[in-house]
PDB file of N, CA and C in Angstrom:
ATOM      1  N   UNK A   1     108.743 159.791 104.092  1.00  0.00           N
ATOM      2  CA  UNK A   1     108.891 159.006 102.881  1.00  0.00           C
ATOM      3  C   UNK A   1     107.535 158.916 102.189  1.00  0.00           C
ATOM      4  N   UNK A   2     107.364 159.102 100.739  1.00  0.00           N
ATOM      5  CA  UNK A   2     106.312 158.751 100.476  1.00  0.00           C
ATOM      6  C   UNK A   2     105.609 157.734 100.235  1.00  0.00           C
ATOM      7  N   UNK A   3     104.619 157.192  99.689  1.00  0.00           N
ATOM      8  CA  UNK A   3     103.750 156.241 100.098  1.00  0.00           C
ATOM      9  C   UNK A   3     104.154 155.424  98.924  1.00  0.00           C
ATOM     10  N   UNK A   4     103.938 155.638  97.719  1.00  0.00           N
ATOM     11  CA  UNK A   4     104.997 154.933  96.474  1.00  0.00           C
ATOM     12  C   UNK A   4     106.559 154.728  96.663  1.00  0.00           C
ATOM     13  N   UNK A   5     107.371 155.036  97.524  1.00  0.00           N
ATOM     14  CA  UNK A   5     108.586 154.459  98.036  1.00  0.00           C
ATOM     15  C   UNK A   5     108.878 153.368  98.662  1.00  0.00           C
ATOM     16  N   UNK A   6     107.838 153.290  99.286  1.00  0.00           N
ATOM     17  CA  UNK A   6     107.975 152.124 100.439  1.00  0.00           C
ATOM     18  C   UNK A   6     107.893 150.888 100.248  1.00  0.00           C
ATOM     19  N   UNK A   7     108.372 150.509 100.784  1.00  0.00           N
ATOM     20  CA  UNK A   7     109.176 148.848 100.253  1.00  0.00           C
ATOM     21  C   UNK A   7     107.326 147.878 100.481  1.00  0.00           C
ATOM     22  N   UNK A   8     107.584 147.157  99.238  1.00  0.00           N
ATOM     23  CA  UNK A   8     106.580 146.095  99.055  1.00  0.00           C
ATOM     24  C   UNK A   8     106.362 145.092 100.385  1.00  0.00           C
ATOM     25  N   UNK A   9     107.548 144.908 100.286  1.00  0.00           N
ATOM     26  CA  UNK A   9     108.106 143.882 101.387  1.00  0.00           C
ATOM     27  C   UNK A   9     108.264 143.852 102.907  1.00  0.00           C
ATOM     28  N   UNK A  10     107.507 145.104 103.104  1.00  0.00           N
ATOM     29  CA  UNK A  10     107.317 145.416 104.574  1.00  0.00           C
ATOM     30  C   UNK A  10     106.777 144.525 105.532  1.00  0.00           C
ATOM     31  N   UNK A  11     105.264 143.976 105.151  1.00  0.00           N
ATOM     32  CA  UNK A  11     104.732 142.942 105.769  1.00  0.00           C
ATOM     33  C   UNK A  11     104.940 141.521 106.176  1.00  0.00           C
ATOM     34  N   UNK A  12     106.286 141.365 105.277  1.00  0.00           N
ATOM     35  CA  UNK A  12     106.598 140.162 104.779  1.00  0.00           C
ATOM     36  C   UNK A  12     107.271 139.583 106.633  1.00  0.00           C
ATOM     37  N   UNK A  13     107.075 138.256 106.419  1.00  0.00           N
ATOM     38  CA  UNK A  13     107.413 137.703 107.767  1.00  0.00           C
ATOM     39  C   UNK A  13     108.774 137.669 107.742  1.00  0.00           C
ATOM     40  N   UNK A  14     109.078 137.881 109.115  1.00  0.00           N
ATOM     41  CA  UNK A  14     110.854 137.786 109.464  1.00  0.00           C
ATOM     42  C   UNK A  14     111.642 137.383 109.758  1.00  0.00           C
ATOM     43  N   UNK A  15     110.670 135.932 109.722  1.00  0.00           N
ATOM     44  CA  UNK A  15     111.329 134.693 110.269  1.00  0.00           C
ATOM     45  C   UNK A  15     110.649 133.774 108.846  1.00  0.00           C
ATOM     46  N   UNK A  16     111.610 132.796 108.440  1.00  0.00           N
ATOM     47  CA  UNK A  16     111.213 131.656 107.887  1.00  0.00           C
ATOM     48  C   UNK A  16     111.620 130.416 108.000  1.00  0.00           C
ATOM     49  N   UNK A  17     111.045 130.073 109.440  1.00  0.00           N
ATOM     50  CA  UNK A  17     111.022 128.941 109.845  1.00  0.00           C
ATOM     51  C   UNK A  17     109.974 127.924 109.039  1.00  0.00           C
ATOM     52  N   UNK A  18     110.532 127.110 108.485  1.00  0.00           N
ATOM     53  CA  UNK A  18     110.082 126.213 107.177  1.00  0.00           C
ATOM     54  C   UNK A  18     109.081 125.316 107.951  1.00  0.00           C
ATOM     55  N   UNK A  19     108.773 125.111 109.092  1.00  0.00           N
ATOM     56  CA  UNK A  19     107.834 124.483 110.002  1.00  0.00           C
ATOM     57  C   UNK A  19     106.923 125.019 110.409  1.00  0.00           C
ATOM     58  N   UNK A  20     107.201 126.483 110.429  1.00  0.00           N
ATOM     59  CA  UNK A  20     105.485 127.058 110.796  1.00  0.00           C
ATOM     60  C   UNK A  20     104.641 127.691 109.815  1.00  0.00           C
ATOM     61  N   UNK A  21     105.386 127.596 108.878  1.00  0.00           N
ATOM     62  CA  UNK A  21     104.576 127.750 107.202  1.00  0.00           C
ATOM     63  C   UNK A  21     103.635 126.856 106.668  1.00  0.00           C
ATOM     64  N   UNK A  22     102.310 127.083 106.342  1.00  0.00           N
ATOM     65  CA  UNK A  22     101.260 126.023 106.495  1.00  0.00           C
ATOM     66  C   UNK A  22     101.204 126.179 104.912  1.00  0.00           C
ATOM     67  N   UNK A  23     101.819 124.952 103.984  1.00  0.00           N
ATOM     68  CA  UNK A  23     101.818 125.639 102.741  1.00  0.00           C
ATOM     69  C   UNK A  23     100.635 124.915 102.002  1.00  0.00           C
ATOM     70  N   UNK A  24      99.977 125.392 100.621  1.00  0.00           N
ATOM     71  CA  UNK A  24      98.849 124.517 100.555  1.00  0.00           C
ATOM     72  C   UNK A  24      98.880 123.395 100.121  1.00  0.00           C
ATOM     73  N   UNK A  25      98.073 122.257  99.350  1.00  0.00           N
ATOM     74  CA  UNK A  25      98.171 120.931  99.274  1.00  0.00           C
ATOM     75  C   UNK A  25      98.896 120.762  98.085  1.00  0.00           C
ATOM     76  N   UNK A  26      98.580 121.899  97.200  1.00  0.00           N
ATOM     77  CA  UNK A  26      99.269 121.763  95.611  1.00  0.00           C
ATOM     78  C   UNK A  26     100.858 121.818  96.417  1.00  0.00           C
ATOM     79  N   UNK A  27     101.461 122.714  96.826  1.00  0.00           N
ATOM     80  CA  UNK A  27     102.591 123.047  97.319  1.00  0.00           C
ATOM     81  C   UNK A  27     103.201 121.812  97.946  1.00  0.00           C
ATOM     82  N   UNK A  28     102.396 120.938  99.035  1.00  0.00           N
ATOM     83  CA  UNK A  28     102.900 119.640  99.284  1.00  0.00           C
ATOM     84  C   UNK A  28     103.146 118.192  98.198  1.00  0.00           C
ATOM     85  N   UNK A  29     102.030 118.813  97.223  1.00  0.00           N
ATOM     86  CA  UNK A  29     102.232 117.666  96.181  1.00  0.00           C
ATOM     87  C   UNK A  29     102.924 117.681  95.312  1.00  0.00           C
ATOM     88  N   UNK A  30     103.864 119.151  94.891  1.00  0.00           N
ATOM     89  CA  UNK A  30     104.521 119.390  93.982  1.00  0.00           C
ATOM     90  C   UNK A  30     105.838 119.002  94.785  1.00  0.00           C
ATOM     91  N   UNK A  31     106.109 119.176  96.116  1.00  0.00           N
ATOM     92  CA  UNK A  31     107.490 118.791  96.851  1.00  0.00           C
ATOM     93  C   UNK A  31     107.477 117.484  96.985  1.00  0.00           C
ATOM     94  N   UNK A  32     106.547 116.923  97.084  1.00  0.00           N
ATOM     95  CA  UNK A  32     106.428 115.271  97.286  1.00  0.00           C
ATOM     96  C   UNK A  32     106.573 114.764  96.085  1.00  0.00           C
ATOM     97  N   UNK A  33     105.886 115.407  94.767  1.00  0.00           N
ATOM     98  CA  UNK A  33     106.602 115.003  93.463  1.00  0.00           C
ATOM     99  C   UNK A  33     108.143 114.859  92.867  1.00  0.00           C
ATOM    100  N   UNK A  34     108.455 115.947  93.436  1.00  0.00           N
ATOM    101  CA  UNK A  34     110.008 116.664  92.977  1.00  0.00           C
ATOM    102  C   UNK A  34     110.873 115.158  93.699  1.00  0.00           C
ATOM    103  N   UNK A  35     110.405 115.689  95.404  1.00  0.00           N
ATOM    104  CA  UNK A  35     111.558 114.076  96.016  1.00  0.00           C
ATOM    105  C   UNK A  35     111.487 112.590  95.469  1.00  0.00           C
ATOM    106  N   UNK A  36     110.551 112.552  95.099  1.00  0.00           N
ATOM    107  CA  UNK A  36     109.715 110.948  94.579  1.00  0.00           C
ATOM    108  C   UNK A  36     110.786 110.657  93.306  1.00  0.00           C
ATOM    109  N   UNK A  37     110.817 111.933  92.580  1.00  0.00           N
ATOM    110  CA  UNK A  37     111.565 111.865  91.134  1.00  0.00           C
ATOM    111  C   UNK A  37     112.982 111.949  91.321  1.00  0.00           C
ATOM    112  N   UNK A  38     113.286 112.402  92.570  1.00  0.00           N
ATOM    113  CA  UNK A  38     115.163 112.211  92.880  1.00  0.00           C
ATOM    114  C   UNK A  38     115.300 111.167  92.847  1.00  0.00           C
ATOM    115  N   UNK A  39     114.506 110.416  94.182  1.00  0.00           N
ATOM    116  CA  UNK A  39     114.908 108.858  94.330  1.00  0.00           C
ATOM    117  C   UNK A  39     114.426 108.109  93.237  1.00  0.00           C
ATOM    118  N   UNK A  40     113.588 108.372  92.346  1.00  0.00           N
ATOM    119  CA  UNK A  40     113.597 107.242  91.198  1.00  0.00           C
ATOM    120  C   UNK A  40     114.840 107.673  90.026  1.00  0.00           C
ATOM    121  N   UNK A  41     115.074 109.126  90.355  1.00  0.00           N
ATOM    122  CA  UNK A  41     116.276 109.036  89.287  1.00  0.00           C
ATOM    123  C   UNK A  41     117.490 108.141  89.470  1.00  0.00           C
ATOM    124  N   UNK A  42     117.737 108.352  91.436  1.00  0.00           N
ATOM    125  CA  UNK A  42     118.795 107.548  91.837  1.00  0.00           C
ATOM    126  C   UNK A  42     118.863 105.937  91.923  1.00  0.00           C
ATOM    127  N   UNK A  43     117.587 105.852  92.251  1.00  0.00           N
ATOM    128  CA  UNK A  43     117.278 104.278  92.650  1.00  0.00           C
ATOM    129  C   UNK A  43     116.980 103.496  91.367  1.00  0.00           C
ATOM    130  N   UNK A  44     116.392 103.629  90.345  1.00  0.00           N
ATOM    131  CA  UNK A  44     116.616 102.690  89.337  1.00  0.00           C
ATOM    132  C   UNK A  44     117.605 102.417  88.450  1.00  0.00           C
ATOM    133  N   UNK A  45     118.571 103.389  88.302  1.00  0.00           N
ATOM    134  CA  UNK A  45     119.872 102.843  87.929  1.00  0.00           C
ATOM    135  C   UNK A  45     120.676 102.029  88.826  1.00  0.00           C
ATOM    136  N   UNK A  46     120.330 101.838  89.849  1.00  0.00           N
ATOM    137  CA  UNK A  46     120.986 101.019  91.227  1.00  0.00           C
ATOM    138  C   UNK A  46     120.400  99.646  91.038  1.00  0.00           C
ATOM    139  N   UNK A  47     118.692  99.687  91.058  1.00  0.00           N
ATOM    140  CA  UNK A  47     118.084  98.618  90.667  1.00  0.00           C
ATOM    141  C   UNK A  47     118.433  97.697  89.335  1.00  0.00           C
ATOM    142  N   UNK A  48     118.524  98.726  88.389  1.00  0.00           N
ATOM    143  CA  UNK A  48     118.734  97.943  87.208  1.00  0.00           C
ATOM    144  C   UNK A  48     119.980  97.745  87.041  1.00  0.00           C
ATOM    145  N   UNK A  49     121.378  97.860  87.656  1.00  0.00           N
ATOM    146  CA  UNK A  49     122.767  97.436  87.874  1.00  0.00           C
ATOM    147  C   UNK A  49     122.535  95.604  88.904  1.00  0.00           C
ATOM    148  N   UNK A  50     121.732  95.657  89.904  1.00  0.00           N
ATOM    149  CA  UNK A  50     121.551  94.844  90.717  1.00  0.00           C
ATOM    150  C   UNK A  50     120.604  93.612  89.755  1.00  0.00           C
ATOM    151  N   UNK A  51     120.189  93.948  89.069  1.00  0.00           N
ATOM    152  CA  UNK A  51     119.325  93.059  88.417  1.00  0.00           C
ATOM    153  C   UNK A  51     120.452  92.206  87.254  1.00  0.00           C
ATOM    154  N   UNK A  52     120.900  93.374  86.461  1.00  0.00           N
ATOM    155  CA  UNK A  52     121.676  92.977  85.663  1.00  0.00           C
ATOM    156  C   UNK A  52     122.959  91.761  86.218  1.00  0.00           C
ATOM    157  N   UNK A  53     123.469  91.920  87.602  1.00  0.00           N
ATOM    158  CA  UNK A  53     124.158  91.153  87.698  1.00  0.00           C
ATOM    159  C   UNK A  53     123.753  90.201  88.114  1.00  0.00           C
ATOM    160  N   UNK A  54     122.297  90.142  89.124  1.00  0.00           N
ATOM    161  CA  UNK A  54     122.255  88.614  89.309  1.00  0.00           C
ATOM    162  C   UNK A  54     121.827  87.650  88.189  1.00  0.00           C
ATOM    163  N   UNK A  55     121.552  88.152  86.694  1.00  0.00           N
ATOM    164  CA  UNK A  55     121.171  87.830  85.669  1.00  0.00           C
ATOM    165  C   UNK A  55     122.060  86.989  85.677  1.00  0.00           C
ATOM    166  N   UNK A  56     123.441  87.357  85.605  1.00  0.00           N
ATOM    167  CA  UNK A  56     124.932  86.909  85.264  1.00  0.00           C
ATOM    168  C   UNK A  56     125.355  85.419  85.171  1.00  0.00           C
ATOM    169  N   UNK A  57     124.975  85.055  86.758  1.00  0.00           N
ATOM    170  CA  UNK A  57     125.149  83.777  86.808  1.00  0.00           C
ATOM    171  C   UNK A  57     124.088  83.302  87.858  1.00  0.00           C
ATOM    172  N   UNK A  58     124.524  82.055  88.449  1.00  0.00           N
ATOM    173  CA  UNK A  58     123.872  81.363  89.766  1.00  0.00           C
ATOM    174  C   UNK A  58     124.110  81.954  90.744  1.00  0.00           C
ATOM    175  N   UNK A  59     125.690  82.144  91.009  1.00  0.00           N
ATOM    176  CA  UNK A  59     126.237  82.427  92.139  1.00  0.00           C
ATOM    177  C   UNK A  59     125.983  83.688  92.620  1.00  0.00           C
ATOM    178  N   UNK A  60     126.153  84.643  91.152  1.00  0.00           N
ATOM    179  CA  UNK A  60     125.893  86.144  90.966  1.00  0.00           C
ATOM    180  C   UNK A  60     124.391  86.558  92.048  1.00  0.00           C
ATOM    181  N   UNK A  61     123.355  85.558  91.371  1.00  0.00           N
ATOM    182  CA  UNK A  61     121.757  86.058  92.476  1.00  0.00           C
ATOM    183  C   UNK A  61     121.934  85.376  93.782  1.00  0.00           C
ATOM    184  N   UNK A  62     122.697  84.536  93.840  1.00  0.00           N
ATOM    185  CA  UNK A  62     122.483  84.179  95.522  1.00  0.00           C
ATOM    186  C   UNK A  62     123.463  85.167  96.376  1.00  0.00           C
ATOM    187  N   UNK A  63     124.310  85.899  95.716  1.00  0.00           N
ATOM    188  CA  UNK A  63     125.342  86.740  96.057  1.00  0.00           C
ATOM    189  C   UNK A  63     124.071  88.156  96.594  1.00  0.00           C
ATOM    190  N   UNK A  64     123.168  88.110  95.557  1.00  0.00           N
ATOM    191  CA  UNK A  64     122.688  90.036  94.979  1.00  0.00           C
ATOM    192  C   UNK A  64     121.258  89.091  96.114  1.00  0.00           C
ATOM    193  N   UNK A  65     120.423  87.820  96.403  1.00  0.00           N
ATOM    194  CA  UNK A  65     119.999  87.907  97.374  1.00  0.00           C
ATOM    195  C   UNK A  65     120.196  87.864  98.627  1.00  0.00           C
ATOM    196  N   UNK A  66     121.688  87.401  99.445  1.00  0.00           N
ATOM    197  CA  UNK A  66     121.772  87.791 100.206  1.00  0.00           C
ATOM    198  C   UNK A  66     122.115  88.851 100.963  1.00  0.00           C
ATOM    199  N   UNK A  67     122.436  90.390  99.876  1.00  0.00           N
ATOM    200  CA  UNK A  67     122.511  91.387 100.214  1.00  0.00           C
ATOM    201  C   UNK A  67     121.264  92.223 100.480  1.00  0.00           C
ATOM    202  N   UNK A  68     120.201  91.239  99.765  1.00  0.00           N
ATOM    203  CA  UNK A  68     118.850  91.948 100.316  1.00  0.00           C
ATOM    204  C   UNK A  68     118.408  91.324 101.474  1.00  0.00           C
ATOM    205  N   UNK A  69     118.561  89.933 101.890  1.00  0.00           N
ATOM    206  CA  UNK A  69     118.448  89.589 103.159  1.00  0.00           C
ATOM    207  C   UNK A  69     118.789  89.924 103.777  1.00  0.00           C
ATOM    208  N   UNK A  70     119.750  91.060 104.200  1.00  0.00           N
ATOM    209  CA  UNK A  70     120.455  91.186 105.524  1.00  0.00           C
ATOM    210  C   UNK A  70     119.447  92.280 105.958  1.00  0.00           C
ATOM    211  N   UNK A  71     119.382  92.651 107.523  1.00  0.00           N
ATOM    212  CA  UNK A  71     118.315  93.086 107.998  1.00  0.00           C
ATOM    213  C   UNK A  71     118.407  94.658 107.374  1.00  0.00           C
ATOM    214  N   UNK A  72     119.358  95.365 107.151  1.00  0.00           N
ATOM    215  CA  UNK A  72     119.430  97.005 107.188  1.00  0.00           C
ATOM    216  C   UNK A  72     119.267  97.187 106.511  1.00  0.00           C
ATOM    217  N   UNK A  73     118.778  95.909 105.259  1.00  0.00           N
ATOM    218  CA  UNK A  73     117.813  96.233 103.807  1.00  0.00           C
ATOM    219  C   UNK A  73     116.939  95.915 103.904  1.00  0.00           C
ATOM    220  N   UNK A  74     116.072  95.941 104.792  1.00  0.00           N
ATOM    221  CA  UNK A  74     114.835  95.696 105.104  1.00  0.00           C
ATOM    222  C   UNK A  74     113.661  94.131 103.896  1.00  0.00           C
ATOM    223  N   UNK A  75     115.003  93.563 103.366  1.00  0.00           N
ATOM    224  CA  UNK A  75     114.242  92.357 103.414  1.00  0.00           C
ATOM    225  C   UNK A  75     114.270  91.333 104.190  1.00  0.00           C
ATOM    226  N   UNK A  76     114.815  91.387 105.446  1.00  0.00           N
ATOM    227  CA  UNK A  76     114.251  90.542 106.128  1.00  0.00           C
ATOM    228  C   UNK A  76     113.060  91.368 107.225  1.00  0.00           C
ATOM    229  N   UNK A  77     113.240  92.867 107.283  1.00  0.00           N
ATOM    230  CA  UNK A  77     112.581  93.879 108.371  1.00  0.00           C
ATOM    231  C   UNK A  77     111.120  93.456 107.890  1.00  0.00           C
ATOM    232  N   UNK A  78     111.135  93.573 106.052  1.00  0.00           N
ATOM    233  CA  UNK A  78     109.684  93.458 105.850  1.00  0.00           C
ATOM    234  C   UNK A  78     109.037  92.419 106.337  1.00  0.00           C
ATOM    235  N   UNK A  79     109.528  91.049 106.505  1.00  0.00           N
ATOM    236  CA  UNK A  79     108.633  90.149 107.234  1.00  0.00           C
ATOM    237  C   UNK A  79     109.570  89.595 107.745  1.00  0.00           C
ATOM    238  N   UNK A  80     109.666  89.243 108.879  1.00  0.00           N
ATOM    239  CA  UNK A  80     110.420  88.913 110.018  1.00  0.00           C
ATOM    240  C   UNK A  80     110.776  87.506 109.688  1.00  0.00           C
ATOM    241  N   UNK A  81     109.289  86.746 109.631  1.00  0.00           N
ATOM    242  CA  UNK A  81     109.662  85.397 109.607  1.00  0.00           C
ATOM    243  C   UNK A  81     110.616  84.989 108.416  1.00  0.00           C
ATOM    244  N   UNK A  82     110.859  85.676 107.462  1.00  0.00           N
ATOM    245  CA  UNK A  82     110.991  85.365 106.081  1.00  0.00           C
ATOM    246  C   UNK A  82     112.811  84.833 105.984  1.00  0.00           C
ATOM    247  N   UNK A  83     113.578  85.892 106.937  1.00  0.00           N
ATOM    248  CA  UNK A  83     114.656  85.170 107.252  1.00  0.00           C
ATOM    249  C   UNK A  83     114.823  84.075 108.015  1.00  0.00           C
ATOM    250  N   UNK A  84     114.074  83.159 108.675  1.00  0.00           N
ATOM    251  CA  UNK A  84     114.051  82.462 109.590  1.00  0.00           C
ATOM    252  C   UNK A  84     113.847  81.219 108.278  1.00  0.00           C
ATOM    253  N   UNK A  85     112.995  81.416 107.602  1.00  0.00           N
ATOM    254  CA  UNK A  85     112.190  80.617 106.380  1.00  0.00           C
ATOM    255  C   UNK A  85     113.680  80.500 105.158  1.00  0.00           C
ATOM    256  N   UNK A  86     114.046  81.384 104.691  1.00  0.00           N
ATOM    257  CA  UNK A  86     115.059  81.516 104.088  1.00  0.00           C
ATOM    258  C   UNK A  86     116.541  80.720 104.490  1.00  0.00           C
ATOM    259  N   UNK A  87     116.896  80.866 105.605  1.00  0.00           N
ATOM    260  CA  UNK A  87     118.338  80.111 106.123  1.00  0.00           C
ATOM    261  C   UNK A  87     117.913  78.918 106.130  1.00  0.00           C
ATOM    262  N   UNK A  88     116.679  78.379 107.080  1.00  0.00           N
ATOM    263  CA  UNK A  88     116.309  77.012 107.186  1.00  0.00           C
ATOM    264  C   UNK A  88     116.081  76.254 105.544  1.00  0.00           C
ATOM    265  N   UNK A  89     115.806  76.674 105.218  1.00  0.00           N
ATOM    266  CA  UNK A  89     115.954  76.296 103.084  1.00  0.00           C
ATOM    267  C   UNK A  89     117.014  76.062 103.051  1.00  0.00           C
ATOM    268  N   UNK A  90     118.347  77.347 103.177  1.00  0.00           N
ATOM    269  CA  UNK A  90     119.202  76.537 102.640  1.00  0.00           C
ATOM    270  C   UNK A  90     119.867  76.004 103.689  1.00  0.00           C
ATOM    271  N   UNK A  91     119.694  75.753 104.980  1.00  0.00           N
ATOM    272  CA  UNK A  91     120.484  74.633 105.576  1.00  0.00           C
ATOM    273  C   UNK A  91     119.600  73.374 105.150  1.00  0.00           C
ATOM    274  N   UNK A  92     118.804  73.388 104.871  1.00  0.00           N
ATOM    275  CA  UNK A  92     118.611  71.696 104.299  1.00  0.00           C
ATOM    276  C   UNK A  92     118.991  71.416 103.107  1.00  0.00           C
ATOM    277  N   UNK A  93     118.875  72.642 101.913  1.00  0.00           N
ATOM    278  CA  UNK A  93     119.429  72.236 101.089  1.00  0.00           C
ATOM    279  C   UNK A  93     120.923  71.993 100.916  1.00  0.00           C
ATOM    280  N   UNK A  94     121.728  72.723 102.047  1.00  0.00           N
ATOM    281  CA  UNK A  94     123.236  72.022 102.070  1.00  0.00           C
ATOM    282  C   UNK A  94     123.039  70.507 102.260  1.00  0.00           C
ATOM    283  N   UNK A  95     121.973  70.432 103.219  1.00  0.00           N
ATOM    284  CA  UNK A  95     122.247  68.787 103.998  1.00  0.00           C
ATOM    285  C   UNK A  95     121.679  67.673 103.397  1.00  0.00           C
ATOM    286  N   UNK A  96     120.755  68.209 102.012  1.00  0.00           N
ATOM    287  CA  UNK A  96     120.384  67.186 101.187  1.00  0.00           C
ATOM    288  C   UNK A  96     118.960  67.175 101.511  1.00  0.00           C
ATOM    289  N   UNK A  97     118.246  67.649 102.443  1.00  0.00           N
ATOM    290  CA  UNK A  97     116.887  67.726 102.280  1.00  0.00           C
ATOM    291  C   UNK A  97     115.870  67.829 100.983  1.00  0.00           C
ATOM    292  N   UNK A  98     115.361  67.653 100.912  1.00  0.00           N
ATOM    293  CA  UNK A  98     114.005  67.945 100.255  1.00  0.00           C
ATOM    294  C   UNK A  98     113.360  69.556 100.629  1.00  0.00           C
ATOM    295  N   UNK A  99     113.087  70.264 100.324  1.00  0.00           N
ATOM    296  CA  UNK A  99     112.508  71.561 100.452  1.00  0.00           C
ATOM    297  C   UNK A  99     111.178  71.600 100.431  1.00  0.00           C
ATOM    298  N   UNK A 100     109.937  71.183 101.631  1.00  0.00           N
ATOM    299  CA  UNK A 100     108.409  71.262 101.236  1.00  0.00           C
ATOM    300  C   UNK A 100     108.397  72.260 101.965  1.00  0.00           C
ATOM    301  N   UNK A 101     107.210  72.967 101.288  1.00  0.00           N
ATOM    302  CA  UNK A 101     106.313  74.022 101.893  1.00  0.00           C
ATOM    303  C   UNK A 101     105.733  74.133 103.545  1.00  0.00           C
TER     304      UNK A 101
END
């Protein structure tokens, strides 16, 4: 075969295992850009639906905060104590307490 026939692509690796590819920093920052911009495409229309309703009423934000309190939304994960701080509020405020710091 001659030497102008031969495939470009000879050298090329034959495996592309996406883990042993050391790609450079531009390459990581342009993939870390791209994902960053999915989840803000997805997540602020979610946010701004969630906002909008606890706007709504009273009941509406104590509804839209206790769906962020629960642990697998990580507002209570982010600080632990914060649910502990949170229930004890409103069990006094059912019971007529006063609420100090």
């Amino acid at each position: 075969m001659e030497a102008s026939m031969q495939s470009p692509f000879r050298d090329a690796p034959k495996s592309l295992n996406i883990f042993r590819i050391r790609f450079p920093i531009g390459a990581i920052a342009s993939i870390g850009h791209r994902i960053s911009g999915v989840l803000l495409l997805f997540g602020l229309p979610v946010l701004a639906l969630v906002l909008d309703r606890s706007l709504a009423s009273e009941a509406a934000f104590e509804s839209q905060r206790e769906a962020v309190d629960t642990p697998w939304s990580g507002g209570a994960a982010a600080r632990p104590d914060m649910g502990r701080r949170a229930s004890r509020a409103r069990r006094r405020a059912q019971a007529g307490h006063e609420y100090r710091h």
